[in-house]
N, C-alpha and C. Protein backbone atom coordinates (compact mmCIF):
# COMPACT_ATOMS: atom_id res chain seq x y z
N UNK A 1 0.84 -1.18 0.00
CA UNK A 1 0.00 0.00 0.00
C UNK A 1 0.88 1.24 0.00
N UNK A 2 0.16 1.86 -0.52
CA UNK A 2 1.12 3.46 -0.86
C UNK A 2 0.15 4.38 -0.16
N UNK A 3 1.03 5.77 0.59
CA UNK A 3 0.00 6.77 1.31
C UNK A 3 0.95 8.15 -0.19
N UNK A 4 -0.42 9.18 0.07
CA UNK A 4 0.00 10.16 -0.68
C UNK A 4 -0.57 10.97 0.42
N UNK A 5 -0.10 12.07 0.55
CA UNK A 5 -0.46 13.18 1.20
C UNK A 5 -0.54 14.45 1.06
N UNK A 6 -1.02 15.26 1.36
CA UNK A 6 -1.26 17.14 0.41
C UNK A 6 -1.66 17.60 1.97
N UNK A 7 -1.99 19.00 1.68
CA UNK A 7 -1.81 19.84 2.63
C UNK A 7 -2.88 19.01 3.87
N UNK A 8 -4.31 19.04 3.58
CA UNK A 8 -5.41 18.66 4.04
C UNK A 8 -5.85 17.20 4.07
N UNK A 9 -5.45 16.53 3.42
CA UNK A 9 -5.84 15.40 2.91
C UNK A 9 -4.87 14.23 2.82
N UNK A 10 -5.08 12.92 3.10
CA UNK A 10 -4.26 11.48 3.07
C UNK A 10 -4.93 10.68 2.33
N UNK A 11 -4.48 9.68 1.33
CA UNK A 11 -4.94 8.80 0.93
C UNK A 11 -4.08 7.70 0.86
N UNK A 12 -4.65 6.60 0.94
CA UNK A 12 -4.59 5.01 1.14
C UNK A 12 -4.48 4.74 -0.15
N UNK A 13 -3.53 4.33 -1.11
CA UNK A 13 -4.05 3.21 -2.30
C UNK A 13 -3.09 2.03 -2.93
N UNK A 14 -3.44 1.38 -2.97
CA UNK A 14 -2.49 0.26 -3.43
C UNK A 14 -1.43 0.69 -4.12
N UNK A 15 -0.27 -0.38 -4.24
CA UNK A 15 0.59 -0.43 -5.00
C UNK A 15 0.53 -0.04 -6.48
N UNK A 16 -0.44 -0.85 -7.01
CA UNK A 16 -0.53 -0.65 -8.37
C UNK A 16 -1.32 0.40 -8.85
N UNK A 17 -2.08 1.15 -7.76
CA UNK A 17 -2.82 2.43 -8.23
C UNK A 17 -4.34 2.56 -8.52
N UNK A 18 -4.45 0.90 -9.03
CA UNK A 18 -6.01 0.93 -8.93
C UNK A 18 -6.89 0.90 -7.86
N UNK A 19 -6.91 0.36 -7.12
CA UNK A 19 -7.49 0.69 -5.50
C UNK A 19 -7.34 1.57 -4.70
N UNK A 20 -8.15 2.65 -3.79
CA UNK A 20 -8.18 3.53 -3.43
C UNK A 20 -9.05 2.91 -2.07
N UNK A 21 -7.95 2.94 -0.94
CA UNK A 21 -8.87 2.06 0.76
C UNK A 21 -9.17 2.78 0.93
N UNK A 22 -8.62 4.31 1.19
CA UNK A 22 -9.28 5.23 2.41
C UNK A 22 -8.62 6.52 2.06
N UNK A 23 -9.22 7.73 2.42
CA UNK A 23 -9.38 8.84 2.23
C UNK A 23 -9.72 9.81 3.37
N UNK A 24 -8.94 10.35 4.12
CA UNK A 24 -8.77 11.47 5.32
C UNK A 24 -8.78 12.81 4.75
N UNK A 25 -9.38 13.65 5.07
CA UNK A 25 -9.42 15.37 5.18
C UNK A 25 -10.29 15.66 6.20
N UNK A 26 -9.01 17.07 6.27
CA UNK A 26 -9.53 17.70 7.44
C UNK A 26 -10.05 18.69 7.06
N UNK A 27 -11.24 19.45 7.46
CA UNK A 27 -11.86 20.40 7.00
C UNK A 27 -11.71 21.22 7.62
N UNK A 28 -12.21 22.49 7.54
CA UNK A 28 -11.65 23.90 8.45
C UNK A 28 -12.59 24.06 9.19
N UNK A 29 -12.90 23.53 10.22
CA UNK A 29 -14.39 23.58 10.95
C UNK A 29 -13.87 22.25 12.32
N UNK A 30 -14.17 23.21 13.65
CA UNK A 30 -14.10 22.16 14.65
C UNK A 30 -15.43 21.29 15.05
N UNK A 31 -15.00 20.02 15.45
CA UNK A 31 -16.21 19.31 15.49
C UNK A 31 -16.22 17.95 15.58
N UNK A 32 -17.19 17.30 15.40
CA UNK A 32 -17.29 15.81 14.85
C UNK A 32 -16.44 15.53 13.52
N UNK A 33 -16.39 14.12 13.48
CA UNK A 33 -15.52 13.68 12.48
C UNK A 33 -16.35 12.59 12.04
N UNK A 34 -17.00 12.67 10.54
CA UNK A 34 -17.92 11.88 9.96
C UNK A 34 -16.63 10.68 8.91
N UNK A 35 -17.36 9.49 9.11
CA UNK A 35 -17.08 8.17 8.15
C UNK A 35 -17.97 8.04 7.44
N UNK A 36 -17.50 8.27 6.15
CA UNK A 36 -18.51 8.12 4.61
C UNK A 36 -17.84 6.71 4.04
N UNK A 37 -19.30 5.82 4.04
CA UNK A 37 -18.94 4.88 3.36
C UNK A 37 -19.78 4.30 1.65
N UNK A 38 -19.17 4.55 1.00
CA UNK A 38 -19.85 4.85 -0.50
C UNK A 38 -19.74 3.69 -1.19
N UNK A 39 -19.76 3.75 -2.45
CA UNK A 39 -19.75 2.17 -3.34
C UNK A 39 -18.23 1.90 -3.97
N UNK A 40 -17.55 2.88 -4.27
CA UNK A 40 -16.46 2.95 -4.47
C UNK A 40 -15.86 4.24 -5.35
N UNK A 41 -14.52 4.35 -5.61
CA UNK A 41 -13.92 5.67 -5.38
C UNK A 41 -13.65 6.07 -6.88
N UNK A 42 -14.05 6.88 -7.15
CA UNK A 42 -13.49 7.71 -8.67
C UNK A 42 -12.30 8.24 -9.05
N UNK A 43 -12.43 9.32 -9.33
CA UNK A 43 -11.21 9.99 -9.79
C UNK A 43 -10.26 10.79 -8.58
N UNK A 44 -11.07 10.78 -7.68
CA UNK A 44 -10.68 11.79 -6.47
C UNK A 44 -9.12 11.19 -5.73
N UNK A 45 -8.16 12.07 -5.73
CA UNK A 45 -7.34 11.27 -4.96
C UNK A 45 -6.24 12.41 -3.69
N UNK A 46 -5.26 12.41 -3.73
CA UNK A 46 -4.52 13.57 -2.54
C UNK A 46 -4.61 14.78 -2.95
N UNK A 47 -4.82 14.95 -4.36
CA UNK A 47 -5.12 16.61 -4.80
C UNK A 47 -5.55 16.87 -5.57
N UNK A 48 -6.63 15.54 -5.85
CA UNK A 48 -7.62 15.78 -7.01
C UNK A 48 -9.05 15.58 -6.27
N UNK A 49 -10.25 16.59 -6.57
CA UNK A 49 -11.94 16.22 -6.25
C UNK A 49 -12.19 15.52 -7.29
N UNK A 50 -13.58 14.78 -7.13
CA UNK A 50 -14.47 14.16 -8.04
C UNK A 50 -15.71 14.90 -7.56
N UNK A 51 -16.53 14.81 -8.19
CA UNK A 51 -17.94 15.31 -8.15
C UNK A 51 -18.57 14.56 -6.45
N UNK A 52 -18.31 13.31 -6.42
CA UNK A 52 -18.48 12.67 -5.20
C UNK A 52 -17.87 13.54 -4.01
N UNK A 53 -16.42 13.82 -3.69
CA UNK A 53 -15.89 14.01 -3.06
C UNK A 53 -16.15 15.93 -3.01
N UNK A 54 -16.20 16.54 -4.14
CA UNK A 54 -17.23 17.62 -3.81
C UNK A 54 -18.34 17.99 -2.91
N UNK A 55 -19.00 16.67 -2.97
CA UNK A 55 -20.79 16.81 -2.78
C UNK A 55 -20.09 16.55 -0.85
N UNK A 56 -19.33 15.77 -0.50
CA UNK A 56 -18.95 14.88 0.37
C UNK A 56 -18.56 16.45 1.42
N UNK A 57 -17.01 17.05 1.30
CA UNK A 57 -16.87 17.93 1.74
C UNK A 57 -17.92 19.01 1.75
N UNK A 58 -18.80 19.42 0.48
CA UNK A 58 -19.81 20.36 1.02
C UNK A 58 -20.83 19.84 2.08
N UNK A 59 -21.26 19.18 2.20
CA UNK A 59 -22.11 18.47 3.09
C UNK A 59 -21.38 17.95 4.67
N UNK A 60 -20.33 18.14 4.61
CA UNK A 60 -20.03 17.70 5.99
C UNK A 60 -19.37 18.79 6.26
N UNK A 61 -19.01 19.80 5.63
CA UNK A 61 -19.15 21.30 5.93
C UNK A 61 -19.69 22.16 6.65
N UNK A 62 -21.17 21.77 6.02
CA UNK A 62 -22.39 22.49 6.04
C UNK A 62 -22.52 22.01 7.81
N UNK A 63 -22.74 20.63 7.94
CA UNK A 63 -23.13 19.59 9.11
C UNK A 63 -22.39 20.15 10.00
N UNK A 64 -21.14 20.49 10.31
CA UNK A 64 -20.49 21.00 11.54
C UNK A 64 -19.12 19.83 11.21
N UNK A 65 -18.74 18.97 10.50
CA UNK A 65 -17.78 17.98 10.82
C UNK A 65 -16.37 18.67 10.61
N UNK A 66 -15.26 18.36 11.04
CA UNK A 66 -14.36 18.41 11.12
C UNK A 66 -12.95 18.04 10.03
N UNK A 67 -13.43 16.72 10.26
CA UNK A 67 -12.99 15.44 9.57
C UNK A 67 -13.77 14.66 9.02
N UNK A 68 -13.59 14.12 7.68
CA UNK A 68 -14.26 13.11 7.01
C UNK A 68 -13.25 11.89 6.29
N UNK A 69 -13.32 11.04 6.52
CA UNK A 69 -13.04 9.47 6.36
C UNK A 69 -13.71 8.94 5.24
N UNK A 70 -13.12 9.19 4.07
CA UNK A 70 -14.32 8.11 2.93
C UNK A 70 -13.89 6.77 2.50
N UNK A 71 -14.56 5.78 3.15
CA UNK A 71 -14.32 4.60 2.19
C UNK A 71 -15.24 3.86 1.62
N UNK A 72 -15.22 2.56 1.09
CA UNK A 72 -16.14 1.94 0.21
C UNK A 72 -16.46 0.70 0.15
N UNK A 73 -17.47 0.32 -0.41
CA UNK A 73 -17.67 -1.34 -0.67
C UNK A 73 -16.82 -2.16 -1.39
N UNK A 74 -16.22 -0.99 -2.38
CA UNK A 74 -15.31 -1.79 -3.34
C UNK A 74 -14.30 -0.58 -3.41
N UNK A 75 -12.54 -1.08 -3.58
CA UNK A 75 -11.93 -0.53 -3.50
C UNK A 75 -11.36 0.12 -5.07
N UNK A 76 -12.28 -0.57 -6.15
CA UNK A 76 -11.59 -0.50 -7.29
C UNK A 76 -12.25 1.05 -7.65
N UNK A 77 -10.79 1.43 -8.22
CA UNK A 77 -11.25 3.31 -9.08
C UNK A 77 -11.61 2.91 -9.99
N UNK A 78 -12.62 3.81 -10.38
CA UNK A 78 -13.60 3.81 -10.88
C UNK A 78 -14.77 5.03 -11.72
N UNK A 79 -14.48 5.55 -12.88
CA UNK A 79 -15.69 6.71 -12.76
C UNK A 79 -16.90 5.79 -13.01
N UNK A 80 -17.28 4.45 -13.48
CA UNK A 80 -18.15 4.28 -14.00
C UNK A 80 -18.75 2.81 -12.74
N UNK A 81 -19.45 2.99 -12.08
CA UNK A 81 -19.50 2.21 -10.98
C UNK A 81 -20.40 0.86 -11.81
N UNK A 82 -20.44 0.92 -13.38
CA UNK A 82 -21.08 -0.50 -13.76
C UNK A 82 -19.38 -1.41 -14.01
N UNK A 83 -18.16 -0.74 -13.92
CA UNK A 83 -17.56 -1.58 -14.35
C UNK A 83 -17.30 -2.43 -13.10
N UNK A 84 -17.67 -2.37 -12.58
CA UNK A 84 -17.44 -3.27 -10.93
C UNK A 84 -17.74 -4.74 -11.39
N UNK A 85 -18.63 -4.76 -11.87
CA UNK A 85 -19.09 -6.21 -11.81
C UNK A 85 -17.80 -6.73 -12.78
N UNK A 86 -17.43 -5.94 -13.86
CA UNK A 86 -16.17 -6.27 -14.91
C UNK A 86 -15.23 -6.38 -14.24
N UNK A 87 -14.48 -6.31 -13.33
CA UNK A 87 -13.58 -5.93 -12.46
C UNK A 87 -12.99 -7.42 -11.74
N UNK A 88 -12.11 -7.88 -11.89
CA UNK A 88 -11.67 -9.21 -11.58
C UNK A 88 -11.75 -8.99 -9.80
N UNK A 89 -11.31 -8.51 -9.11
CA UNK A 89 -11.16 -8.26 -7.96
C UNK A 89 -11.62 -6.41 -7.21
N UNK A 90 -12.79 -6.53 -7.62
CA UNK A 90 -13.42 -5.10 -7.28
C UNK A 90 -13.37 -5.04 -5.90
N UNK A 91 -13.61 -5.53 -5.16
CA UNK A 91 -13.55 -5.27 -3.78
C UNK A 91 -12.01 -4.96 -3.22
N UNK A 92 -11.17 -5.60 -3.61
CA UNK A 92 -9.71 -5.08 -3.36
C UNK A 92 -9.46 -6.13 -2.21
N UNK A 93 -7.64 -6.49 -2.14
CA UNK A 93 -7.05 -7.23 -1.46
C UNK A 93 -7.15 -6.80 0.43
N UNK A 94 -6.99 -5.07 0.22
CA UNK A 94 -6.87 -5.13 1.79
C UNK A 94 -8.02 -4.65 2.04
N UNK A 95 -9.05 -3.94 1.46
CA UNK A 95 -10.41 -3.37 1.80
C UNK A 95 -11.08 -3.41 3.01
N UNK A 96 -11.18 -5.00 2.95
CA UNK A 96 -12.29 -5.82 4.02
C UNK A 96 -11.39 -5.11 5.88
N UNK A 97 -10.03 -5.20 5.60
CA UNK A 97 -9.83 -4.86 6.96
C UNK A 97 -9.67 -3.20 7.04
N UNK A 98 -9.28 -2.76 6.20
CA UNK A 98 -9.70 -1.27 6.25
C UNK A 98 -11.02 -0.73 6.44
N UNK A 99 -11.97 -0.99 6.47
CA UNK A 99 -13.27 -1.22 6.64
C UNK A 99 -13.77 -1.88 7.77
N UNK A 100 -13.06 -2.64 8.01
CA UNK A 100 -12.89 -3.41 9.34
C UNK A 100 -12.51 -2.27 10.92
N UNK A 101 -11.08 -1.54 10.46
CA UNK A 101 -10.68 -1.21 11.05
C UNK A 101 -11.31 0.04 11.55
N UNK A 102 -11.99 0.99 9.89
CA UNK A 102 -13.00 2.18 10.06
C UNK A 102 -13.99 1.70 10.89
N UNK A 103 -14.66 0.92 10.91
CA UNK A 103 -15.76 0.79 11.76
C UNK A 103 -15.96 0.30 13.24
N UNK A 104 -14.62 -0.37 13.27
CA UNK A 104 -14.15 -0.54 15.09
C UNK A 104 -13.77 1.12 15.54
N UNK A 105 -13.30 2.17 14.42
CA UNK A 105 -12.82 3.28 15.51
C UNK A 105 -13.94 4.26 15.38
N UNK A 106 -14.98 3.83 14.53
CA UNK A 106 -16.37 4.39 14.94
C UNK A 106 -17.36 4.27 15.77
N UNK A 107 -17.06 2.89 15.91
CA UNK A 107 -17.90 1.92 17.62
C UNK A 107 -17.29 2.83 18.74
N UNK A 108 -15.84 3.02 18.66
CA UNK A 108 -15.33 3.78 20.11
C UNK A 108 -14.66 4.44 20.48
N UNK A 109 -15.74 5.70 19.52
CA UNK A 109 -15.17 7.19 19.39
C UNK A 109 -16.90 7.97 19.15
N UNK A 110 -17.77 8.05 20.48
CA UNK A 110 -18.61 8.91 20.36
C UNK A 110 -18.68 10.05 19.95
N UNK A 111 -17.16 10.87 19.54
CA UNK A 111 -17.46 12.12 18.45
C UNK A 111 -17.31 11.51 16.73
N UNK A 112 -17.21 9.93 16.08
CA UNK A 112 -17.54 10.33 15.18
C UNK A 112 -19.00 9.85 14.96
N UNK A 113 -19.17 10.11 13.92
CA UNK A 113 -20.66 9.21 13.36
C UNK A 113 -20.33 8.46 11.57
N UNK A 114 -21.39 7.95 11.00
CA UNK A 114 -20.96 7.58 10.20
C UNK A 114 -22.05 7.29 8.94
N UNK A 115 -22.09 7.69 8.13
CA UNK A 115 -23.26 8.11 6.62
C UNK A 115 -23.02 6.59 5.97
N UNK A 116 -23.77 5.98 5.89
CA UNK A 116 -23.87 5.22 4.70
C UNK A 116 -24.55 5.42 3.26
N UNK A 117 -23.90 5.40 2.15
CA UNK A 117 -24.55 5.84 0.99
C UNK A 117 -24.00 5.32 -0.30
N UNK A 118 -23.76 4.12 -0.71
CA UNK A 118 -23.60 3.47 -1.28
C UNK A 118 -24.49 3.14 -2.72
N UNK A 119 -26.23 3.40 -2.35
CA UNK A 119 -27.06 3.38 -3.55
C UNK A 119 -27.15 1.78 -4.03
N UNK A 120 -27.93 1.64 -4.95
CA UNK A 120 -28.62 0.11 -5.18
C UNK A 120 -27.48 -0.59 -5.34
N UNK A 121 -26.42 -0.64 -6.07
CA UNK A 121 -25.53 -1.08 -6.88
C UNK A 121 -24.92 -1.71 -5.58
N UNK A 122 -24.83 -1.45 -4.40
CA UNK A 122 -24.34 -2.09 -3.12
C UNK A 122 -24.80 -3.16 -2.70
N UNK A 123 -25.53 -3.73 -3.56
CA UNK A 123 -25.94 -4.93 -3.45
C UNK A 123 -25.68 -6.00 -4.11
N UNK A 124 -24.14 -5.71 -5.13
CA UNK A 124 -23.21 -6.88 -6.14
C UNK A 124 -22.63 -7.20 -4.69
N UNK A 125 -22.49 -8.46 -5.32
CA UNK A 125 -21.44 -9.67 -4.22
C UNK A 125 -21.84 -9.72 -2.86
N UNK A 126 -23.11 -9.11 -2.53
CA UNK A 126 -23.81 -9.13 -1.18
C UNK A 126 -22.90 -8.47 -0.43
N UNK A 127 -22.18 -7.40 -0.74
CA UNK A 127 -21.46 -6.32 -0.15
C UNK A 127 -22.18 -5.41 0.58
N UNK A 128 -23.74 -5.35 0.18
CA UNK A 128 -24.12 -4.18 1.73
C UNK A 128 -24.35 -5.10 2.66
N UNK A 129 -25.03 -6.56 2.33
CA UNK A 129 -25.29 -7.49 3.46
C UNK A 129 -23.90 -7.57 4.18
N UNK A 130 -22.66 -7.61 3.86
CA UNK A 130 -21.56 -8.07 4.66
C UNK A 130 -20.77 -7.15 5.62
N UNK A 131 -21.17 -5.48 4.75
CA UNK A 131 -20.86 -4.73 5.89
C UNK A 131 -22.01 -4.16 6.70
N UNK A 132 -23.28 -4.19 6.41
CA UNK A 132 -24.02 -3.73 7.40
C UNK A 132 -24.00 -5.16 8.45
N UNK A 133 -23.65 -5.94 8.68
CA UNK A 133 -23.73 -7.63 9.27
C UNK A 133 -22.33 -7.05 9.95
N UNK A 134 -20.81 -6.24 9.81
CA UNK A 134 -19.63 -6.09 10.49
C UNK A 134 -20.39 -4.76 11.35
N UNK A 135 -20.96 -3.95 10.52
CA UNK A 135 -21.46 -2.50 11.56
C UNK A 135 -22.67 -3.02 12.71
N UNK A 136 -23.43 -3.86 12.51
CA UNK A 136 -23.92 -4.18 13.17
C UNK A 136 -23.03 -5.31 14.57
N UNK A 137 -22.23 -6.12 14.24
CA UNK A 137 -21.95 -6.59 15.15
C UNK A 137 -21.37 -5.93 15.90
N UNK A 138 -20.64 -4.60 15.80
CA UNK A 138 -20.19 -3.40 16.65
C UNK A 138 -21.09 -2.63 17.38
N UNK A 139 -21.85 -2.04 16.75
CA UNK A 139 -23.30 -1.46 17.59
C UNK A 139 -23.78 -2.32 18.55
N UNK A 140 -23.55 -3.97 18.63
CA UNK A 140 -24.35 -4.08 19.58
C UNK A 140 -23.29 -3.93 20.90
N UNK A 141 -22.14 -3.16 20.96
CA UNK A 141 -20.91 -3.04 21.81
C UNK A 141 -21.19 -1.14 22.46
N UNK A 142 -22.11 -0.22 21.58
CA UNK A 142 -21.99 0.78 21.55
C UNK A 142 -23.55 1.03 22.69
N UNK A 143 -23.36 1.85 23.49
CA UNK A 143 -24.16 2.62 24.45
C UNK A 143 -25.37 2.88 23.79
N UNK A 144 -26.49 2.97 24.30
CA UNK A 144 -27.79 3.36 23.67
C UNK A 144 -27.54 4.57 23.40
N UNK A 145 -27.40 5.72 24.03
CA UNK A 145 -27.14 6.83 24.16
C UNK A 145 -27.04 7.03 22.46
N UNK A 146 -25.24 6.36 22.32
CA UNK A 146 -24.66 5.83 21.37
C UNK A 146 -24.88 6.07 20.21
N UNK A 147 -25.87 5.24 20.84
CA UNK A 147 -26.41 4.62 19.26
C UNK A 147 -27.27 5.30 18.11
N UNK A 148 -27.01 6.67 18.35
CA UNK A 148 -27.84 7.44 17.30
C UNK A 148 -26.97 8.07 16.55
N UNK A 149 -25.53 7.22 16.31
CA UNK A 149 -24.62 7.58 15.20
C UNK A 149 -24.76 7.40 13.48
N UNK A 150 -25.27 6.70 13.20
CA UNK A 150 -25.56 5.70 11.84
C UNK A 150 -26.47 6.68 11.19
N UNK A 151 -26.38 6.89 10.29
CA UNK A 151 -27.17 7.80 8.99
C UNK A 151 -27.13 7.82 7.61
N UNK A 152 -28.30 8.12 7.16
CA UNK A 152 -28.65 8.16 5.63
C UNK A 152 -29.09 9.48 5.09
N UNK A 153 -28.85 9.80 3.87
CA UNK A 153 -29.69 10.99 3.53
C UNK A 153 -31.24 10.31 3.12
N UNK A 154 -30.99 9.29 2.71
CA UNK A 154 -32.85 8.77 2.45
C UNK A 154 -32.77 7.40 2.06
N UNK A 155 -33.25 6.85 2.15
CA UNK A 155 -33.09 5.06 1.73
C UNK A 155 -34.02 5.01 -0.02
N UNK A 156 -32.86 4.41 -0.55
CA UNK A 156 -34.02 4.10 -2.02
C UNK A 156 -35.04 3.26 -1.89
N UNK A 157 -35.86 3.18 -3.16
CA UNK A 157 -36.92 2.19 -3.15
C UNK A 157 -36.61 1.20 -2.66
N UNK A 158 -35.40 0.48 -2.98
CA UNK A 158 -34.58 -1.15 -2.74
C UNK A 158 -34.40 -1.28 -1.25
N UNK A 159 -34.25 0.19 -0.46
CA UNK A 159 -34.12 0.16 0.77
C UNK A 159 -32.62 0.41 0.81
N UNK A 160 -31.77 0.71 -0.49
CA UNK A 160 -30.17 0.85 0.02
C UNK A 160 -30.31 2.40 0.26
N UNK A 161 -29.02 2.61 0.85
CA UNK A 161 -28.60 3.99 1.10
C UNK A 161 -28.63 5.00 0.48
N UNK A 162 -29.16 5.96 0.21
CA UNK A 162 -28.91 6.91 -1.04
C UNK A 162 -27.65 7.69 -1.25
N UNK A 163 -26.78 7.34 -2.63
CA UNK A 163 -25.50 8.23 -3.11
C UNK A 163 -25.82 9.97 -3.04
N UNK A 164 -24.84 10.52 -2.10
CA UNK A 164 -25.02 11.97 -2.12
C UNK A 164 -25.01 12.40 -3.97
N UNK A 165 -24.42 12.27 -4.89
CA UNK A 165 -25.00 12.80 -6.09
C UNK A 165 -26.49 12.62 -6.55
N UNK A 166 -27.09 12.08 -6.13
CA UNK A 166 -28.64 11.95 -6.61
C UNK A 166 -30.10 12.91 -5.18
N UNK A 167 -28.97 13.24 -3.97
CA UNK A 167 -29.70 14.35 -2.99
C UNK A 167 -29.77 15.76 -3.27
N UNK A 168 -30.41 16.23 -2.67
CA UNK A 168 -30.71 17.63 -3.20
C UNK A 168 -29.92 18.27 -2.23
N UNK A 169 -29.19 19.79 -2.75
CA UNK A 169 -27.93 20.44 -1.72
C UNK A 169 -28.22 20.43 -0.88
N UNK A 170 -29.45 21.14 -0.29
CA UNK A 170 -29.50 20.94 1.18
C UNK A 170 -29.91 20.33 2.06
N UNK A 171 -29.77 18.94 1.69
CA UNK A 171 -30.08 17.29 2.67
C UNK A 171 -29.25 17.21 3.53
N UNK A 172 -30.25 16.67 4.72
CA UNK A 172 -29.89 16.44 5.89
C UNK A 172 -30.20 14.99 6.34
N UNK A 173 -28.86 14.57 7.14
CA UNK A 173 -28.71 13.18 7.33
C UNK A 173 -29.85 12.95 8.43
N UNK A 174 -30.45 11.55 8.19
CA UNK A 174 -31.38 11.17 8.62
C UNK A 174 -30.28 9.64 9.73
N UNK A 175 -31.09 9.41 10.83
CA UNK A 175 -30.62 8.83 11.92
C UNK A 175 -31.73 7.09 11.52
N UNK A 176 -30.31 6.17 11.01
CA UNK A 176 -30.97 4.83 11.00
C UNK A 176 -31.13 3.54 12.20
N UNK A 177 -31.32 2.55 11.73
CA UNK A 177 -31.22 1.30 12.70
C UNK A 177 -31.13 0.09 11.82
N UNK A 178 -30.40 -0.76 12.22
CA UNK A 178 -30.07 -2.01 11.36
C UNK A 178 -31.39 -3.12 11.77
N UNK A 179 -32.63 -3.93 11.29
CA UNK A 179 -33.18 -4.27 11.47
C UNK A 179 -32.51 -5.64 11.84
N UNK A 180 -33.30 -6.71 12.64
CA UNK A 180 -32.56 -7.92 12.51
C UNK A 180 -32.61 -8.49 11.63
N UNK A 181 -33.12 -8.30 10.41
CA UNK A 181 -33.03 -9.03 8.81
C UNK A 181 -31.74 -7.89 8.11
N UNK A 182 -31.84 -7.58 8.78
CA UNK A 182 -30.11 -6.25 8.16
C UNK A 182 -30.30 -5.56 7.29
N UNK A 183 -31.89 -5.42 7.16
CA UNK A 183 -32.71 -4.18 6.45
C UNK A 183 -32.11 -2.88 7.24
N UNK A 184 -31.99 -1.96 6.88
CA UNK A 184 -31.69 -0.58 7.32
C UNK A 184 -33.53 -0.07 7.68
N UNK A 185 -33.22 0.78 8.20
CA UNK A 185 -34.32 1.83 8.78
C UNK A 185 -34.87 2.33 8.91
N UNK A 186 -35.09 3.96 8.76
CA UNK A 186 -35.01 5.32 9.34
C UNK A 186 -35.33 5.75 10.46
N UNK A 187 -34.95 6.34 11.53
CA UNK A 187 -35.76 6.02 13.12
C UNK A 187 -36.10 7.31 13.05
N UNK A 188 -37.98 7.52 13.57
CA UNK A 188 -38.50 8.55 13.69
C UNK A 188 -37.87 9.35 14.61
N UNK A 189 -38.32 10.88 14.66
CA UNK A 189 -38.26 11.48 15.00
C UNK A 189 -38.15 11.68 16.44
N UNK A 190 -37.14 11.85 17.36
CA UNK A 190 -37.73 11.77 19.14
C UNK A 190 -37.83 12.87 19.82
């Protein structure tokens, strides 16, 4: 694995360049520190935006966050998220524990929280079943209190997460719950 780094920003990506694990910036704003976990990574990298990673920083901007963490279901770059299924090894060699590791330091760190938004397509290789099944076995470790970290901007028809490019600018993250069929949520209002 190779790190690149720029003023604001770290990135994670393999050796060979096609995989992209993880993605750190710090934003100019004190606060919470949000984990975005998406379908996988585009063009965006230590000193380049993508339209994703645009929408990503304006929105956790706006929210009060600090820091944002983006990673994915699949590690392979990507502008065109149908080539995944084309993709000999789309999910990537170290992914699963980078993902692993994001979501143990989200279980136990009550200032961050964490967006899921991945969109239908998170449902090749039963990849939302496998990480909402790892986020869930952590939550059940996390305080009730807690537990009103997990969020969506809106669930699609299918019930997956909705991709911040298809929300309207000024959406606001909505507070979920993992059902015991590992259906996602939305938890009313309290």
């Amino acid at each position: 694995m190779k790190v690149y780094q720029s003023n604001r920003r770290k990135v994670l990506k393999s050796k060979c360049g096609l995989y992209r694990l993880r993605l750190d910036e710090l934003l100019p704003i004190s606060g919470r520190s949000l984990v975005f976990i998406g379908l996988n990574p585009s063009k965006g990298d230590s000193y380049t935006n993508d339209k994703t990673l645009i929408r990503l920083k304006t929105f956790s901007k706006e929210w009060g966050y600090e820091k944002l963490t983006v990673v994915n279901l699949f590690s392979r770059i990507s502008k065109d998220p149908n080539m995944i299924k084309k993709a000999r090894n789309p999910i990537g060699n170290f992914n699963n524990e980078i993902l692993d590791d994001v979501i143990k330091e989200w279980s136990m760190n009550s200032k961050v929280d964490m967006w899921l938004a991945w969109g239908n397509k998170g449902a090749l290789l039963n990849r939302d079943k496998a990480i909402i099944k790892k986020i869930k076995s952590y939550t059940n470790n996390i305080e009730k209190e807690n537990n009103k970290r997990l969020y969506v901007l809106k669930l699609t028809k299918e019930g997956q997460p909705m991709h911040p490019l298809y929300a309207k600018k000024k959406s606001e993250l909505e507070r979920i719950t993992i059902l015991a069929n590992l259906q996602l949520s939305i938890l009313a209002e309290q």
